[in-house]
PDB file of N, CA and C in Angstrom:
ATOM      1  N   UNK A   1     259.145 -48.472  31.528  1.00  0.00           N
ATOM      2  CA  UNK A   1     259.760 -47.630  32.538  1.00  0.00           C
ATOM      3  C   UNK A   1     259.802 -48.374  33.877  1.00  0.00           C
ATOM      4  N   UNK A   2     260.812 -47.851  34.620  1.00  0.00           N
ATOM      5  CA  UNK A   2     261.008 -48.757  35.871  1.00  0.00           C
ATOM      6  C   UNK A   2     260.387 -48.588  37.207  1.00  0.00           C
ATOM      7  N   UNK A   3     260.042 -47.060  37.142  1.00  0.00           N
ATOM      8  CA  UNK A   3     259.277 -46.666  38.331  1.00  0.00           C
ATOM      9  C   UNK A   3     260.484 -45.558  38.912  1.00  0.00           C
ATOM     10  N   UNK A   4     261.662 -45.398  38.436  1.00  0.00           N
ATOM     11  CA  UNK A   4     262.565 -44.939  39.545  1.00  0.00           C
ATOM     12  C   UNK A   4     262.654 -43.521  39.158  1.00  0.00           C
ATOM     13  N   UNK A   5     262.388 -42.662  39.977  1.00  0.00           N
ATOM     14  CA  UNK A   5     262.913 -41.497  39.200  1.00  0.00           C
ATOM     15  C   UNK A   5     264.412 -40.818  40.073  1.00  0.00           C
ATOM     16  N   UNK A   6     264.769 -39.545  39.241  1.00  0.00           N
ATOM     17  CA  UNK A   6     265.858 -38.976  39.749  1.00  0.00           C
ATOM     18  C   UNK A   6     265.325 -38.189  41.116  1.00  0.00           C
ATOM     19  N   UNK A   7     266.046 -38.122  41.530  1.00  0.00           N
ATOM     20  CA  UNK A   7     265.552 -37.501  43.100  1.00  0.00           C
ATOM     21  C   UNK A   7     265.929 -35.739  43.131  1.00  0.00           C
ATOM     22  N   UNK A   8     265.285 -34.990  43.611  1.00  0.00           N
ATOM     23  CA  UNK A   8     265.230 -33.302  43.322  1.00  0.00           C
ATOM     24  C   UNK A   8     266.298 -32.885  44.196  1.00  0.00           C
ATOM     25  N   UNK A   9     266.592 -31.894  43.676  1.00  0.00           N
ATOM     26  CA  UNK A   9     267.161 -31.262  45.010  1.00  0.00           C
ATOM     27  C   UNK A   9     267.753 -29.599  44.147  1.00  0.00           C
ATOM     28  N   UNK A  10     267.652 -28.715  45.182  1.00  0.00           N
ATOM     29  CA  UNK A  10     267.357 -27.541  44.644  1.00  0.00           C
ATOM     30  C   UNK A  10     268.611 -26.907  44.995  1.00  0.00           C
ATOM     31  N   UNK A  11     268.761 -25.494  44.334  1.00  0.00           N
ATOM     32  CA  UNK A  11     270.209 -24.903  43.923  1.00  0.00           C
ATOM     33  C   UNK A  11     270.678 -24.577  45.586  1.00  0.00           C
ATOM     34  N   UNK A  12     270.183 -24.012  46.446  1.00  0.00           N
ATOM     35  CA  UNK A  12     270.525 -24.056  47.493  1.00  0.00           C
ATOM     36  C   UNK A  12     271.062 -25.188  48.067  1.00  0.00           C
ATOM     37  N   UNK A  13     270.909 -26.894  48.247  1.00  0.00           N
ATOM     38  CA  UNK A  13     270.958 -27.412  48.714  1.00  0.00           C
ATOM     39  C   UNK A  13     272.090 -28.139  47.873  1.00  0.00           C
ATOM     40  N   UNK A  14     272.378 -28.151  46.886  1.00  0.00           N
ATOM     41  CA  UNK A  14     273.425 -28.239  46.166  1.00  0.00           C
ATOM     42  C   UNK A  14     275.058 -27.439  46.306  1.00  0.00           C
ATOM     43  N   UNK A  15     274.497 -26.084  46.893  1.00  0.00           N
ATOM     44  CA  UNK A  15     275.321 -25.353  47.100  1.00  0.00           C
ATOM     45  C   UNK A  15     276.003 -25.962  48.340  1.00  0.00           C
ATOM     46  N   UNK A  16     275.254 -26.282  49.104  1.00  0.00           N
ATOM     47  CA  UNK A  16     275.551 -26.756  50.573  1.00  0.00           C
ATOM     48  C   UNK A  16     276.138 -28.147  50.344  1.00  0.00           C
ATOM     49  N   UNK A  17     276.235 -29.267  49.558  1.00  0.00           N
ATOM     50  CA  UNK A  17     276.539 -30.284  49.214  1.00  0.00           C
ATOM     51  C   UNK A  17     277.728 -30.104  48.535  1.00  0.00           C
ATOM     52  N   UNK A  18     278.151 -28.892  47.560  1.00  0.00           N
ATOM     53  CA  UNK A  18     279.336 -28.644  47.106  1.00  0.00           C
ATOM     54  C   UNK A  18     280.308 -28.164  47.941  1.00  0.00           C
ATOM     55  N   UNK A  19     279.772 -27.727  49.237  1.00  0.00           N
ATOM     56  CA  UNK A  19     280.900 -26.780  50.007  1.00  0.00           C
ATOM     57  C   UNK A  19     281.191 -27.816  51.405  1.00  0.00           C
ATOM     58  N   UNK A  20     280.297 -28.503  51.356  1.00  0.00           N
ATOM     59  CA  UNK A  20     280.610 -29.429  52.305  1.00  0.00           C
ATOM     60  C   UNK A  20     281.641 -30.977  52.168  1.00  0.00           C
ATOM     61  N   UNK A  21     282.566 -31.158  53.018  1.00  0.00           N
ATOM     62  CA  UNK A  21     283.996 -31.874  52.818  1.00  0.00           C
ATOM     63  C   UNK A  21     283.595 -33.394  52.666  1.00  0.00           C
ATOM     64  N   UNK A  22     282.746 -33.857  51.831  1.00  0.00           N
ATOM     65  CA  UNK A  22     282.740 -35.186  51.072  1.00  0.00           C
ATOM     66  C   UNK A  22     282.785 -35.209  49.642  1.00  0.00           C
ATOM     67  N   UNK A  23     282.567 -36.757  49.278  1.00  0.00           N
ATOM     68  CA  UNK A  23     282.659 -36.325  48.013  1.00  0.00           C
ATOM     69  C   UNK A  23     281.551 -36.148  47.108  1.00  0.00           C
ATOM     70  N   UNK A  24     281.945 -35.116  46.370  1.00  0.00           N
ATOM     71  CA  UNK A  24     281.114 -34.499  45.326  1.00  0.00           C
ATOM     72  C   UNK A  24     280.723 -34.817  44.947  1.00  0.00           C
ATOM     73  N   UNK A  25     279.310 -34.812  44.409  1.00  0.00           N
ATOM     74  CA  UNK A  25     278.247 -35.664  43.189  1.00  0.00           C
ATOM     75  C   UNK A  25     279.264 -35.047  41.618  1.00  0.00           C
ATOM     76  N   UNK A  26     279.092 -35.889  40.722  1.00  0.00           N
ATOM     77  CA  UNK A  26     279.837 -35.704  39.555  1.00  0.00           C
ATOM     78  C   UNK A  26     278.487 -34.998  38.962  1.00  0.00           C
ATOM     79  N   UNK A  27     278.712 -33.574  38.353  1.00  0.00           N
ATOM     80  CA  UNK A  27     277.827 -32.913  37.854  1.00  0.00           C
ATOM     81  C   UNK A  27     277.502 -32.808  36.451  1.00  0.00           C
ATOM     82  N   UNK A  28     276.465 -33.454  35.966  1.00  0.00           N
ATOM     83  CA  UNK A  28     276.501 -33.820  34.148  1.00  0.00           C
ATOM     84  C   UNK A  28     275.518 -32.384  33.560  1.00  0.00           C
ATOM     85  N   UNK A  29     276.055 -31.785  32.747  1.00  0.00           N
ATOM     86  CA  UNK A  29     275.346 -30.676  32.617  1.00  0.00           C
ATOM     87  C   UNK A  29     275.095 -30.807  30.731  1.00  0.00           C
ATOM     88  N   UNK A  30     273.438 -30.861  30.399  1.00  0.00           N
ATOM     89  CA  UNK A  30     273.223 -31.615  29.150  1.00  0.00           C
ATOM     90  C   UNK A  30     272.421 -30.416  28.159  1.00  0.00           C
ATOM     91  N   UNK A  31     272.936 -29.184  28.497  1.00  0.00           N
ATOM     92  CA  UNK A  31     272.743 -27.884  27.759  1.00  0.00           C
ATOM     93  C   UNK A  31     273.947 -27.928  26.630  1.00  0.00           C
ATOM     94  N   UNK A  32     273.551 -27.333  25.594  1.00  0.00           N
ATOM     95  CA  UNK A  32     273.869 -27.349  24.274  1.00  0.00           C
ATOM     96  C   UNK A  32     275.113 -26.016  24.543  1.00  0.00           C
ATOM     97  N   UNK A  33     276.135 -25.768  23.305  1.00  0.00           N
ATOM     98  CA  UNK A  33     277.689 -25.330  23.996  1.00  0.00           C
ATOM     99  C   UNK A  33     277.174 -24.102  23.885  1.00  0.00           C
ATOM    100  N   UNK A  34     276.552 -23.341  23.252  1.00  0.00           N
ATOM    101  CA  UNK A  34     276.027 -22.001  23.567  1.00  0.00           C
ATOM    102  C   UNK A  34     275.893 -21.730  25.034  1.00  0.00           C
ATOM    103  N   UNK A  35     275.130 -22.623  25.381  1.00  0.00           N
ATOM    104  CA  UNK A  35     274.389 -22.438  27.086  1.00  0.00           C
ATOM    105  C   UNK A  35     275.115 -22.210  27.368  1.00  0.00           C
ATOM    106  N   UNK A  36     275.926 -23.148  27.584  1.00  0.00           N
ATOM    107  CA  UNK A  36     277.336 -23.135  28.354  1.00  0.00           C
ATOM    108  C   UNK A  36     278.446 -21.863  28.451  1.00  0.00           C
ATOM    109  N   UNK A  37     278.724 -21.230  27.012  1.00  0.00           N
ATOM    110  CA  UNK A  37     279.376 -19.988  27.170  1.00  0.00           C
ATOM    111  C   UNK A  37     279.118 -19.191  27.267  1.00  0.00           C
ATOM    112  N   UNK A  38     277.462 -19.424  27.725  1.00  0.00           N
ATOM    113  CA  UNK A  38     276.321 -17.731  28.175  1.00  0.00           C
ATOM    114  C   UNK A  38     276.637 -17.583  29.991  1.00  0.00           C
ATOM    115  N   UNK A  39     276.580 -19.014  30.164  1.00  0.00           N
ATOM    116  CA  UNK A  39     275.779 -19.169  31.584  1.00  0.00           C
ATOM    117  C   UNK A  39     276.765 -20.464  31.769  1.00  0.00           C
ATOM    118  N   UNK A  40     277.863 -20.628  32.313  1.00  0.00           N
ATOM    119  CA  UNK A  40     278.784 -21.666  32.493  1.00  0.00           C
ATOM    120  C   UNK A  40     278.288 -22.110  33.978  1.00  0.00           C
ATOM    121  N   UNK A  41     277.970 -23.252  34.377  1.00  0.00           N
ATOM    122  CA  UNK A  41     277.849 -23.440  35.401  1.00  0.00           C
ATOM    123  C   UNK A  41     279.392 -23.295  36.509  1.00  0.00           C
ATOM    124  N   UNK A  42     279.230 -22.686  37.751  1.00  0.00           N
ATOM    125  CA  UNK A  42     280.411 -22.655  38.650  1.00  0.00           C
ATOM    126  C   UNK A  42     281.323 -23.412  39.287  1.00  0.00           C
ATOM    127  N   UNK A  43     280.939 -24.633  38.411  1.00  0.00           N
ATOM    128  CA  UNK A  43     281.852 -25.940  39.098  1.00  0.00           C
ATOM    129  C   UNK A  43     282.519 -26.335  37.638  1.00  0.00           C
ATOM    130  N   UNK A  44     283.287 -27.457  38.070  1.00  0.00           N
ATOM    131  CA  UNK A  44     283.607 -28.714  36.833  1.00  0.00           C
ATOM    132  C   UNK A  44     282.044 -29.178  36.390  1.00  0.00           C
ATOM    133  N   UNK A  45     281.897 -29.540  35.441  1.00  0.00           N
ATOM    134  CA  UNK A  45     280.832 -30.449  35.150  1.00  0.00           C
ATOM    135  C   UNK A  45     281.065 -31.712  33.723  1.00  0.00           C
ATOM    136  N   UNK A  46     280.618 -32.480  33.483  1.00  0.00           N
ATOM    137  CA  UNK A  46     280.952 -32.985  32.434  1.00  0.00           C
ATOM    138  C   UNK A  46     279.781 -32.652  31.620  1.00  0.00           C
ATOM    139  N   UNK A  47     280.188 -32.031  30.468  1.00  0.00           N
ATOM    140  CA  UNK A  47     279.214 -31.600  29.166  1.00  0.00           C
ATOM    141  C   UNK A  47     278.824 -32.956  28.516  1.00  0.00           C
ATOM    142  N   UNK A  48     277.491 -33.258  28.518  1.00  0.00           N
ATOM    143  CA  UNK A  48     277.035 -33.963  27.552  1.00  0.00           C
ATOM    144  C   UNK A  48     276.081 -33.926  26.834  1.00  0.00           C
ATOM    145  N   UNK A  49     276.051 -32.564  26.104  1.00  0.00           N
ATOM    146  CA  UNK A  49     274.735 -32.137  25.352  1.00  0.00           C
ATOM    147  C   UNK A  49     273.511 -32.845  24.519  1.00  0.00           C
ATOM    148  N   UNK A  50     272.706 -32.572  24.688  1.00  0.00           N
ATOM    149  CA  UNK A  50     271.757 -33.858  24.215  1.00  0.00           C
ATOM    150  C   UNK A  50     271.751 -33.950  22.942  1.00  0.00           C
ATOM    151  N   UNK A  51     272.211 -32.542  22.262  1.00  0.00           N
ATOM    152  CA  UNK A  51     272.067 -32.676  20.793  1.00  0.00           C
ATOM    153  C   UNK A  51     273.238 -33.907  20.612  1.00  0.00           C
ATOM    154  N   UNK A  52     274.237 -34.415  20.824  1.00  0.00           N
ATOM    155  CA  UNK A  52     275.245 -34.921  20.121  1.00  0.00           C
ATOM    156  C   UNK A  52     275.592 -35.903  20.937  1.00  0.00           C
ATOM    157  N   UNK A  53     274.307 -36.443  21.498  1.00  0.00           N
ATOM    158  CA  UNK A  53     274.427 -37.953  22.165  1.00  0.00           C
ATOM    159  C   UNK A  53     275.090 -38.902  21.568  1.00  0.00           C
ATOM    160  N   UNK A  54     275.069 -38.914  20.295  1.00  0.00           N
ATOM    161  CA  UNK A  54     275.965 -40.339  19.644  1.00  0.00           C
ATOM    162  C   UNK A  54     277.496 -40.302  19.514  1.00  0.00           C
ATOM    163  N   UNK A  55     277.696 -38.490  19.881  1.00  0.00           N
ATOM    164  CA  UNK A  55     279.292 -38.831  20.121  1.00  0.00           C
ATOM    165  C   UNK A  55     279.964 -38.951  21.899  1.00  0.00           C
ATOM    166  N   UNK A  56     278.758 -38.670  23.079  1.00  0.00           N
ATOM    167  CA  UNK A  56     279.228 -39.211  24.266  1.00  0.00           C
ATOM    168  C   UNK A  56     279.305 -40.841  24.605  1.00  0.00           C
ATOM    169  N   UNK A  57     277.694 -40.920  23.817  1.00  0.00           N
ATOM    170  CA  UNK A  57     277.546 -41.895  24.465  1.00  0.00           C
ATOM    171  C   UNK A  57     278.101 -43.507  24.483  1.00  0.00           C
ATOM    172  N   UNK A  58     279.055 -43.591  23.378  1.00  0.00           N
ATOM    173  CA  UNK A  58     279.414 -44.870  23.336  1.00  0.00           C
ATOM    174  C   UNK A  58     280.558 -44.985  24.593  1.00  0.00           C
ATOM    175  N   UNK A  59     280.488 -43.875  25.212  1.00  0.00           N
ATOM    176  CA  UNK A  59     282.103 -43.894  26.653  1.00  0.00           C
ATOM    177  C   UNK A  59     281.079 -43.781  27.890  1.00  0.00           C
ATOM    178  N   UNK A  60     280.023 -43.340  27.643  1.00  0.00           N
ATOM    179  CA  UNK A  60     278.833 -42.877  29.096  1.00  0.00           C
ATOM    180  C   UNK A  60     279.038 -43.479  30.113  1.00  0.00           C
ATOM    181  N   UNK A  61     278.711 -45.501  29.893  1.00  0.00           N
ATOM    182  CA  UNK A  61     279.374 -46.042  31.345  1.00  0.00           C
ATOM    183  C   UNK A  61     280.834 -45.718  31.796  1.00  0.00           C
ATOM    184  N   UNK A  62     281.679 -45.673  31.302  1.00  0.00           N
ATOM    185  CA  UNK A  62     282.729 -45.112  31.682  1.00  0.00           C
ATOM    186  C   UNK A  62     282.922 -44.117  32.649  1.00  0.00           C
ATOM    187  N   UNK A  63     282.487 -43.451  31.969  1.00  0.00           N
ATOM    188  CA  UNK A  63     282.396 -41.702  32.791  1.00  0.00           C
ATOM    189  C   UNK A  63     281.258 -41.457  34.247  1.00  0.00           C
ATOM    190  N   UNK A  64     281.015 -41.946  34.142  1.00  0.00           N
ATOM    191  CA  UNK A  64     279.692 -42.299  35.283  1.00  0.00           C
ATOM    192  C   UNK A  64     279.685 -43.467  36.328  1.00  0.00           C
ATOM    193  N   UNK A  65     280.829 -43.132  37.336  1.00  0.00           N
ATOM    194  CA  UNK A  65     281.370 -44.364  38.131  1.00  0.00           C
ATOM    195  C   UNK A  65     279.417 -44.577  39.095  1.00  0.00           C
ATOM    196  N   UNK A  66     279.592 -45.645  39.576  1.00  0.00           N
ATOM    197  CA  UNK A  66     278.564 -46.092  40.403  1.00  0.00           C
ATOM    198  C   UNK A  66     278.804 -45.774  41.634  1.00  0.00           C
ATOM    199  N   UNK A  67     279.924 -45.253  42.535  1.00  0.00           N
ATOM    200  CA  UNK A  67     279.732 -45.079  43.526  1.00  0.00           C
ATOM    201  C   UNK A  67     279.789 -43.275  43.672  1.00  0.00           C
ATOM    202  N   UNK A  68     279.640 -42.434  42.968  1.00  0.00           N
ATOM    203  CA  UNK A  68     279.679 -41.303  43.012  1.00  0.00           C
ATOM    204  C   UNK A  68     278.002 -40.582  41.934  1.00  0.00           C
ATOM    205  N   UNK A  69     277.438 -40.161  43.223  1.00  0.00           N
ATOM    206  CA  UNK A  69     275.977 -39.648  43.153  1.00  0.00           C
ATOM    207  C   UNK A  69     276.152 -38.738  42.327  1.00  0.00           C
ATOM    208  N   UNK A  70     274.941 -38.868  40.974  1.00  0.00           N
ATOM    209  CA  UNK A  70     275.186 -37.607  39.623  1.00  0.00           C
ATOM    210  C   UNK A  70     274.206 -36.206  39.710  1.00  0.00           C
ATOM    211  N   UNK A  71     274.672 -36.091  39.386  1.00  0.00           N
ATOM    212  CA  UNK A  71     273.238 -34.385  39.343  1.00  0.00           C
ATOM    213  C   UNK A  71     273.620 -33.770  38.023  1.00  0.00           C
ATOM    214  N   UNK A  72     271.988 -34.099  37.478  1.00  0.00           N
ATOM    215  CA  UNK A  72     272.032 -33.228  36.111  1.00  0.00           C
ATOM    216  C   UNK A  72     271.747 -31.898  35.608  1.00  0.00           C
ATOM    217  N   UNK A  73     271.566 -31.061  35.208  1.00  0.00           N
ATOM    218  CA  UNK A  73     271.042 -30.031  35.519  1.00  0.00           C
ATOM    219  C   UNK A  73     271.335 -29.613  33.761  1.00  0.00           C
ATOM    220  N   UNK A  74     270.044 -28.470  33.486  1.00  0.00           N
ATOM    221  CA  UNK A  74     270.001 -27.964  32.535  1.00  0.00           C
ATOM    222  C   UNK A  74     269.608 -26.690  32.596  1.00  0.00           C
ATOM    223  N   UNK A  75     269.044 -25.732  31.675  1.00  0.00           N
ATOM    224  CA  UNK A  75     268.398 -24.082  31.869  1.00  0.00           C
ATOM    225  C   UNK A  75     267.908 -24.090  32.574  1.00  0.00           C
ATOM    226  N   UNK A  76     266.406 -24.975  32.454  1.00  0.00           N
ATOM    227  CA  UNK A  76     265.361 -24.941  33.881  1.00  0.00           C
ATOM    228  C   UNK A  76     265.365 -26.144  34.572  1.00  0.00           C
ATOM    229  N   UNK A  77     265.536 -27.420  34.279  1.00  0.00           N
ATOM    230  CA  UNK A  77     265.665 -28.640  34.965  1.00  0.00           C
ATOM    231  C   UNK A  77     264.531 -29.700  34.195  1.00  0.00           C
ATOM    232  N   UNK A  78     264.151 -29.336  32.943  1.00  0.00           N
ATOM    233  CA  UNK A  78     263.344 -30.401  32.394  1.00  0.00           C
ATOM    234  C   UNK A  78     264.157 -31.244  31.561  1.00  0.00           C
ATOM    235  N   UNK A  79     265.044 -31.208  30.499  1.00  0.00           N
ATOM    236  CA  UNK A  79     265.967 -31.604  29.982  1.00  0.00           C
ATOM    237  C   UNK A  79     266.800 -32.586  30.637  1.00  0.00           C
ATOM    238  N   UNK A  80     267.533 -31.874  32.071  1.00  0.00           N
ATOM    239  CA  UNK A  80     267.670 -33.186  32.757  1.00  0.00           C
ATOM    240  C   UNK A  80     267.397 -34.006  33.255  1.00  0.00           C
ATOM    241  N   UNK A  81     265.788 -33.368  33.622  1.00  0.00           N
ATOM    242  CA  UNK A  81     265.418 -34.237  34.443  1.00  0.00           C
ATOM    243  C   UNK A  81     264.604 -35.776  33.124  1.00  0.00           C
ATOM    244  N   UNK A  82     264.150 -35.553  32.258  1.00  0.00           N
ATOM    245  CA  UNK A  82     264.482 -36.761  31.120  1.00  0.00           C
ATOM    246  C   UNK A  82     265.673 -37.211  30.885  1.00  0.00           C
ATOM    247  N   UNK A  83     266.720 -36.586  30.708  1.00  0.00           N
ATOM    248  CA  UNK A  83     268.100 -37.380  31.027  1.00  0.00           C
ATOM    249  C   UNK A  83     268.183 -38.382  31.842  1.00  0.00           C
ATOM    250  N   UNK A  84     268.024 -37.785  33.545  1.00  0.00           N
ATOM    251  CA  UNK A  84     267.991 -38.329  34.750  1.00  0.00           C
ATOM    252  C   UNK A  84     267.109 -39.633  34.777  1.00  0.00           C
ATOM    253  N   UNK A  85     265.652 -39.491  34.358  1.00  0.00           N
ATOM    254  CA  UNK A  85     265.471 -40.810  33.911  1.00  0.00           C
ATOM    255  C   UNK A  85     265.462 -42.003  33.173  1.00  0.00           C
ATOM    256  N   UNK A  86     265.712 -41.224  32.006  1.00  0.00           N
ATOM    257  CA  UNK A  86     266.489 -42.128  30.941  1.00  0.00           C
ATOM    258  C   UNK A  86     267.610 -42.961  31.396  1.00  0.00           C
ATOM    259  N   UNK A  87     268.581 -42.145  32.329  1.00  0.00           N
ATOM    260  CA  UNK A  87     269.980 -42.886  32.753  1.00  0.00           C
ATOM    261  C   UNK A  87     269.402 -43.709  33.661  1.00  0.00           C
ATOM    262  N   UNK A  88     268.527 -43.598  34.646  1.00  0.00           N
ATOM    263  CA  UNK A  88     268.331 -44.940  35.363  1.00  0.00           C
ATOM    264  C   UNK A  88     267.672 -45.721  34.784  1.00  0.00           C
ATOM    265  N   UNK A  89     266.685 -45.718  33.434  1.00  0.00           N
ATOM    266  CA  UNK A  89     266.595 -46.992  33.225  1.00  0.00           C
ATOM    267  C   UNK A  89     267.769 -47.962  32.802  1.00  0.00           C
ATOM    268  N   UNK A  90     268.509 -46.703  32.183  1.00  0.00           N
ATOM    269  CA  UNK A  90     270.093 -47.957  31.521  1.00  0.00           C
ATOM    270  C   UNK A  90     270.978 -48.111  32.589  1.00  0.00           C
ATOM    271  N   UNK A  91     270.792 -47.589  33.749  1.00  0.00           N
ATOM    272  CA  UNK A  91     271.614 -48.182  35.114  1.00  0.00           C
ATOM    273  C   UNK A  91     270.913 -47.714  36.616  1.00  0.00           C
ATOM    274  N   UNK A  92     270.239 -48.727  36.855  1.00  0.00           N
ATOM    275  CA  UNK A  92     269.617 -48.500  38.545  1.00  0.00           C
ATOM    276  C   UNK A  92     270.326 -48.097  39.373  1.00  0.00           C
ATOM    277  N   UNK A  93     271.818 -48.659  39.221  1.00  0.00           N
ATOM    278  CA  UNK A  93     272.901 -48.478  40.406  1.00  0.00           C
ATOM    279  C   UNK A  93     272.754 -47.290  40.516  1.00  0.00           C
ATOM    280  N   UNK A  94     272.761 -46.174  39.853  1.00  0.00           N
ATOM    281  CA  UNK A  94     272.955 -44.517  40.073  1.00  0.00           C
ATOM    282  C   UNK A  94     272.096 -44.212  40.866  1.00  0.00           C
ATOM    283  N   UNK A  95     273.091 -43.041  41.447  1.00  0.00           N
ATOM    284  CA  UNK A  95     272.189 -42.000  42.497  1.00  0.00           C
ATOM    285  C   UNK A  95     272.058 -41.168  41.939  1.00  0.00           C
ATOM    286  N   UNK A  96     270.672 -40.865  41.441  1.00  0.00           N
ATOM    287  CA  UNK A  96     270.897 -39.621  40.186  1.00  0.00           C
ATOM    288  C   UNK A  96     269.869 -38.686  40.550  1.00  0.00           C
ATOM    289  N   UNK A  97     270.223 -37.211  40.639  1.00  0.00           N
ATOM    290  CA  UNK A  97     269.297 -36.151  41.218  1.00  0.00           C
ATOM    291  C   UNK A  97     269.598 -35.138  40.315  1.00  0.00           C
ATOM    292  N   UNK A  98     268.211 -34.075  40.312  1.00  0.00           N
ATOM    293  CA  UNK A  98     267.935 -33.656  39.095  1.00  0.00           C
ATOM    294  C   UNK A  98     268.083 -31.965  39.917  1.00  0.00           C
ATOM    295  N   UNK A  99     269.088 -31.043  39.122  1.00  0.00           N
ATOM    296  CA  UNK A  99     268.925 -29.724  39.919  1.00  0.00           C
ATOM    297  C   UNK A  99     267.023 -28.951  39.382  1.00  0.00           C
ATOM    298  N   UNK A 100     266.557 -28.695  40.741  1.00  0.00           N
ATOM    299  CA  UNK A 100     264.849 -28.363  40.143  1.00  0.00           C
ATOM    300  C   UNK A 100     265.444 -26.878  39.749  1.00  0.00           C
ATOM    301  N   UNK A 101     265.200 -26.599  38.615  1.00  0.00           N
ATOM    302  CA  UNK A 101     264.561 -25.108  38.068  1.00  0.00           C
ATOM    303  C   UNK A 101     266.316 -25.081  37.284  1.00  0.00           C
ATOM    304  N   UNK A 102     267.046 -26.199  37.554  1.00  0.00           N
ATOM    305  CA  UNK A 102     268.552 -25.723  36.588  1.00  0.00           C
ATOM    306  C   UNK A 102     269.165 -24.547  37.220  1.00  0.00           C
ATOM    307  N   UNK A 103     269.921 -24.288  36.036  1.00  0.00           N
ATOM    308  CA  UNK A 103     270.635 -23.116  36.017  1.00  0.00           C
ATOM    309  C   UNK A 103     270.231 -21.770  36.208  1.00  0.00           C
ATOM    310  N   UNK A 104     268.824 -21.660  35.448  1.00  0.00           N
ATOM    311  CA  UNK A 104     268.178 -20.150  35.812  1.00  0.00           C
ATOM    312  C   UNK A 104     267.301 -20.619  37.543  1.00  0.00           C
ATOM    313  N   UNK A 105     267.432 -21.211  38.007  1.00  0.00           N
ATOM    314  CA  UNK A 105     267.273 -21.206  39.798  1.00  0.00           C
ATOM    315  C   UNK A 105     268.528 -21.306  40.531  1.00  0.00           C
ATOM    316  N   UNK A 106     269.839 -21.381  39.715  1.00  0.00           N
ATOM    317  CA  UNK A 106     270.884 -21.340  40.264  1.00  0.00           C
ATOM    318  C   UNK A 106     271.278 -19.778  40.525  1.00  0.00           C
ATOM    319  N   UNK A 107     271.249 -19.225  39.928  1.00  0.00           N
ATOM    320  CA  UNK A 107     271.287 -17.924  39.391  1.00  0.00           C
ATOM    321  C   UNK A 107     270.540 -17.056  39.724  1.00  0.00           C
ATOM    322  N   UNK A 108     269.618 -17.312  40.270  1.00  0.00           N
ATOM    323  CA  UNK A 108     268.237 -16.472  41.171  1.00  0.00           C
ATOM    324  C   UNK A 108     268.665 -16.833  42.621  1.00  0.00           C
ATOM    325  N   UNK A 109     268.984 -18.283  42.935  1.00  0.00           N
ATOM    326  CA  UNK A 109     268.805 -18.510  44.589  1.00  0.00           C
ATOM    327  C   UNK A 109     270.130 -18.294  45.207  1.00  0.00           C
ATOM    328  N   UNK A 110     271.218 -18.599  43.783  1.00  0.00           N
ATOM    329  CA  UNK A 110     272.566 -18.910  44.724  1.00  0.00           C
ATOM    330  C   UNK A 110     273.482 -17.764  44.323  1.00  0.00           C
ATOM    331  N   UNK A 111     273.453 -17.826  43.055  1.00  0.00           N
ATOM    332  CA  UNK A 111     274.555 -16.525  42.303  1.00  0.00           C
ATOM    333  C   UNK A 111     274.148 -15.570  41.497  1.00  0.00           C
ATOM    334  N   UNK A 112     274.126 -15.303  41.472  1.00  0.00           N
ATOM    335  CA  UNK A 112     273.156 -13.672  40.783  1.00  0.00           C
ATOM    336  C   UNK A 112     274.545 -13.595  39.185  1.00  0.00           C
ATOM    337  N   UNK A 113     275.651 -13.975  39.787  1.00  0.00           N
ATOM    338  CA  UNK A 113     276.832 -13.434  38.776  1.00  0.00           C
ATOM    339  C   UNK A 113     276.657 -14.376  37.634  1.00  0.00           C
ATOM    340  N   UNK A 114     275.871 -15.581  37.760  1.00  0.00           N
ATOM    341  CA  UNK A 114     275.887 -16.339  36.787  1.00  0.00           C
ATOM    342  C   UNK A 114     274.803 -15.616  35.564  1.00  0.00           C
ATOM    343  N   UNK A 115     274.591 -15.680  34.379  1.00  0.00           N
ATOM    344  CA  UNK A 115     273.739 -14.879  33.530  1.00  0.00           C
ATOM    345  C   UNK A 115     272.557 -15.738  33.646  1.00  0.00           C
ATOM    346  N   UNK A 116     271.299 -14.905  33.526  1.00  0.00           N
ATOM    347  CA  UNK A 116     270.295 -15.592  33.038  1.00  0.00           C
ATOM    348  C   UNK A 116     269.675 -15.171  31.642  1.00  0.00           C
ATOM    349  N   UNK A 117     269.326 -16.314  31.136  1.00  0.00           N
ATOM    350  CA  UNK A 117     269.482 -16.455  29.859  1.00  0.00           C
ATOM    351  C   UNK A 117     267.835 -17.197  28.792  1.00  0.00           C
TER     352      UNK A 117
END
């Protein structure tokens, strides 16, 4: 391991990062497709569920430019946040931040309309 981890940052402060006029962190969301049609997160995100890593991942660098900061996020934020470090060991260049508490702290702090699940 490299020492690096993903850097936190919580549903509030995300919210404020989405509404504010730069550019957007590309949002990788690594919940399985159920999650997803319970509790869809409120943005674009790119789905890359962990169950079926061997069919993203041979395009992953692709999809994951280096100059655009990632945020992973899952139910509660443990899932990604092993994602989150997994991806920086296979690329340092990333700015990679982990939503703390996921989707069910999205849904408590920011949107109530999203389901919790």
């Amino acid at each position: 391991m490299n020492g690096l981890h993903p850097r936190s940052i919580s549903a509030p402060e995300l919210q404020k990062w989405l509404q504010e006029e730069r550019l957007d962190p590309l949002l990788v969301d690594v919940r399985e497709d159920h999650e997803l049609e319970v509790a869809p997160f409120p943005a674009p995100v790119l789905h890359l569920p962990l169950s079926r890593s061997e069919a993203w991942l041979p395009e992953l660098d692709q999809q994951l430019p280096d100059e655009r900061a990632v945020v992973v996020l899952c139910h509660a934020g443990v899932r990604s946040l092993h994602f989150g470090l997994w991806l920086l060991e296979q690329r340092r260049s990333l700015e990679v931040w982990n939503l703390d508490g996921g989707i069910e702290a999205w849904s408590l702090q920011v949107d109530a309309s999203v389901p919790r699940y």
